[in-house]
Protein backbone atom coordinates (compact mmCIF):
# COMPACT_ATOMS: atom_id res chain seq x y z
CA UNK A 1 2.98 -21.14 3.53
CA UNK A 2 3.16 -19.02 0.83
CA UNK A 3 3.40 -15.41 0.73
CA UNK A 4 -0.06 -13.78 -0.91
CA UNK A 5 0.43 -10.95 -3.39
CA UNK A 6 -0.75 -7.98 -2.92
CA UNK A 7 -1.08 -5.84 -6.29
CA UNK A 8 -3.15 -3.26 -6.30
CA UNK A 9 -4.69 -0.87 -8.78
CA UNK A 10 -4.48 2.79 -8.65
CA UNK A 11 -8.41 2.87 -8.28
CA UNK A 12 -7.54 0.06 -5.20
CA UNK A 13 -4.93 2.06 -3.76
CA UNK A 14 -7.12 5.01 -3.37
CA UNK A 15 -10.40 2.81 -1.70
CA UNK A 16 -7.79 1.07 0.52
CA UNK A 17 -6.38 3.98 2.03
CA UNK A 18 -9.68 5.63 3.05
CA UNK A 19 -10.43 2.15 4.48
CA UNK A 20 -7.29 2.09 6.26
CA UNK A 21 -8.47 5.95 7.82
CA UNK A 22 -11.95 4.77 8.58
CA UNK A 23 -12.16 1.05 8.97
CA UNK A 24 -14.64 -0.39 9.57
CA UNK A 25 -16.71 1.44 7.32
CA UNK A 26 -19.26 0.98 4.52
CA UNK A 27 -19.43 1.84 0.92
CA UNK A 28 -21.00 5.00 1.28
CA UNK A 29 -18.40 5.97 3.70
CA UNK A 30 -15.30 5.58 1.23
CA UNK A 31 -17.47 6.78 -1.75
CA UNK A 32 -18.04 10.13 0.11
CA UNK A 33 -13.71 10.14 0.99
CA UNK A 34 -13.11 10.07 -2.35
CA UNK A 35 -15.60 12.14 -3.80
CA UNK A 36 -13.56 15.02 -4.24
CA UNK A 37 -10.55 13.34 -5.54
CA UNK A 38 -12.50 11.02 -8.04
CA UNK A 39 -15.57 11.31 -9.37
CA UNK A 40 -16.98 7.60 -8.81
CA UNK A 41 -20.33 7.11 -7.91
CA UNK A 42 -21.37 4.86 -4.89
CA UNK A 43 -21.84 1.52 -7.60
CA UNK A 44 -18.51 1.76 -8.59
CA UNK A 45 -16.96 2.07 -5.22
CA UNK A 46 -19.16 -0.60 -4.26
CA UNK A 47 -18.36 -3.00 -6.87
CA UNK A 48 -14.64 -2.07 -6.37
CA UNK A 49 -14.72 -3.18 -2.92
CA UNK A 50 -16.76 -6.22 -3.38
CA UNK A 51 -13.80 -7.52 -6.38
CA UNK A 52 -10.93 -6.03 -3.24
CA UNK A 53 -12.86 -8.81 -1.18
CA UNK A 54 -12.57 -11.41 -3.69
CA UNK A 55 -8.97 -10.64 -4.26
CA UNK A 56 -8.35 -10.79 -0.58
CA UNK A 57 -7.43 -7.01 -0.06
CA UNK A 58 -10.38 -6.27 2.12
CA UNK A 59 -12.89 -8.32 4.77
CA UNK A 60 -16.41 -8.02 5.43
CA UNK A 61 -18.85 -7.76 8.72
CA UNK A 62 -22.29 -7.83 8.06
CA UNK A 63 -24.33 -6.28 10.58
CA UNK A 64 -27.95 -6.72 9.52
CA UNK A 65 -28.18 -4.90 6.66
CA UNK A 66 -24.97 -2.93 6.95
CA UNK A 67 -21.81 -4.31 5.30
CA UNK A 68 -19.02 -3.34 6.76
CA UNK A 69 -15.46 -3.15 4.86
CA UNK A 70 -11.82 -3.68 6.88
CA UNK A 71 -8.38 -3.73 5.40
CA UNK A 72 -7.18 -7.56 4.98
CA UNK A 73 -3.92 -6.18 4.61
CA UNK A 74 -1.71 -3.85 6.55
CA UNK A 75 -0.38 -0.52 4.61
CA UNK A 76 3.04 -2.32 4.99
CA UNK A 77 2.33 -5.44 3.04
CA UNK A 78 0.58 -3.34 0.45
CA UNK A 79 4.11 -1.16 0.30
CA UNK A 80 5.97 -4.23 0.26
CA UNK A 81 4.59 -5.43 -2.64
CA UNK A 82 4.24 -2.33 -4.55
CA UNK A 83 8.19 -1.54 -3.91
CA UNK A 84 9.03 -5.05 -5.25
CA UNK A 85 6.79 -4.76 -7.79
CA UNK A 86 8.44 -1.28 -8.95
CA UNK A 87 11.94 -2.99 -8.63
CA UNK A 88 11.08 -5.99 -10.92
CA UNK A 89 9.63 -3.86 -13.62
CA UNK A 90 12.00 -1.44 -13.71
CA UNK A 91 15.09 -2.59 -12.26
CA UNK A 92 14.83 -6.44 -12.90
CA UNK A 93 14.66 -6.40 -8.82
CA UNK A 94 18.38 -5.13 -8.40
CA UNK A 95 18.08 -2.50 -5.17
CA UNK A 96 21.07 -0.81 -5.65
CA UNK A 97 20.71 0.62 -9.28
CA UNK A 98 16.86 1.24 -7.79
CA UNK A 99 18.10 3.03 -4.76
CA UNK A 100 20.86 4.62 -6.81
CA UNK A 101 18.50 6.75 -9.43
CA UNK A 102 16.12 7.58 -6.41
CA UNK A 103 19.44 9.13 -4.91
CA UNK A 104 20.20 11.10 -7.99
CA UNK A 105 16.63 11.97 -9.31
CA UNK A 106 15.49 13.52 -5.65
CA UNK A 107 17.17 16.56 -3.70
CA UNK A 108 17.24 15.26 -0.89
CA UNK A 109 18.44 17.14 2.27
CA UNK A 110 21.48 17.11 4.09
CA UNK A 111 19.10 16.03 6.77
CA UNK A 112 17.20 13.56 4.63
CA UNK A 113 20.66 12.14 3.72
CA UNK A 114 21.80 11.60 7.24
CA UNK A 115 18.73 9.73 8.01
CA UNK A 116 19.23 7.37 5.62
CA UNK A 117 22.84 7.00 5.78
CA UNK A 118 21.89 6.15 9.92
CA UNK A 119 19.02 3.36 8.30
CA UNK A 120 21.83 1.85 6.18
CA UNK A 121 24.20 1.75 9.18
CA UNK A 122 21.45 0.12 11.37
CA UNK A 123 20.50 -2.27 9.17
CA UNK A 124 24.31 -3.27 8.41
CA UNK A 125 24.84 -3.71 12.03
CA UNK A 126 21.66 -5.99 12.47
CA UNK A 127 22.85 -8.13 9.30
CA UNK A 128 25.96 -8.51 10.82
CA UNK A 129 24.68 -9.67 13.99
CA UNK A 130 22.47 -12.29 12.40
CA UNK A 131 25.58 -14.13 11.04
């Protein structure tokens, strides 16, 4: 099976995460989310969401004469692909050199730092394990 691709728009991003806050919902619902962040009226939205179905990014219920709009994919798969999208483009997909000028172009808190550092040890110890 192969993996589906999930790139989306800036417009996309924006109607999938009010889905994500209110799904199910209709049209009207995530037209009136974003209204003060965009200025779209309710055709746009709806014609947005009706080419995020056809892409495969959101589902439908119809409930007489009430469409109702769900995420088809989880925030996480969205991320994924965004994050590996970023790292082709602009990194030829190498993570270090990625992860590297995040590093130096963020000030990042002691804190912050430890966190990480404890994700990369984590992660090192489950790789290990899996040999």
């Amino acid at each position: 099976m192969t993996k589906k691709k999930h790139d989306l728009t800036e417009g996309e991003w924006a109607i999938i995460q009010a889905v994500w806050s209110n799904q199910p919902c209709a049209a009207p619902t995530v037209q009136e989310v974003l209204q003060s962040e965009r200025a779209w009226t309710y055709s746009t939205v709806k014609t947005m969401m009706d080419r995020m179905v056809a892409k495969g990014l959101l589902k439908t219920e119809r409930i007489r004469n009430l469409i109702l709009y769900s995420a088809a994919v989880t925030r996480r798969e969205a991320q994924h692909c965004e994050i590996m999208r970023a790292a082709k483009r602009a990194f030829d997909g190498a993570f270090t050199p990625m992860m590297q000028f995040l590093l130096d172009s963020n000030k990042l808190s002691k804190e912050q730092l430890t966190e990480l550092e404890t994700i990369i040890k984590t992660k090192k110890v489950e790789a290990k394990s899996k040999r």
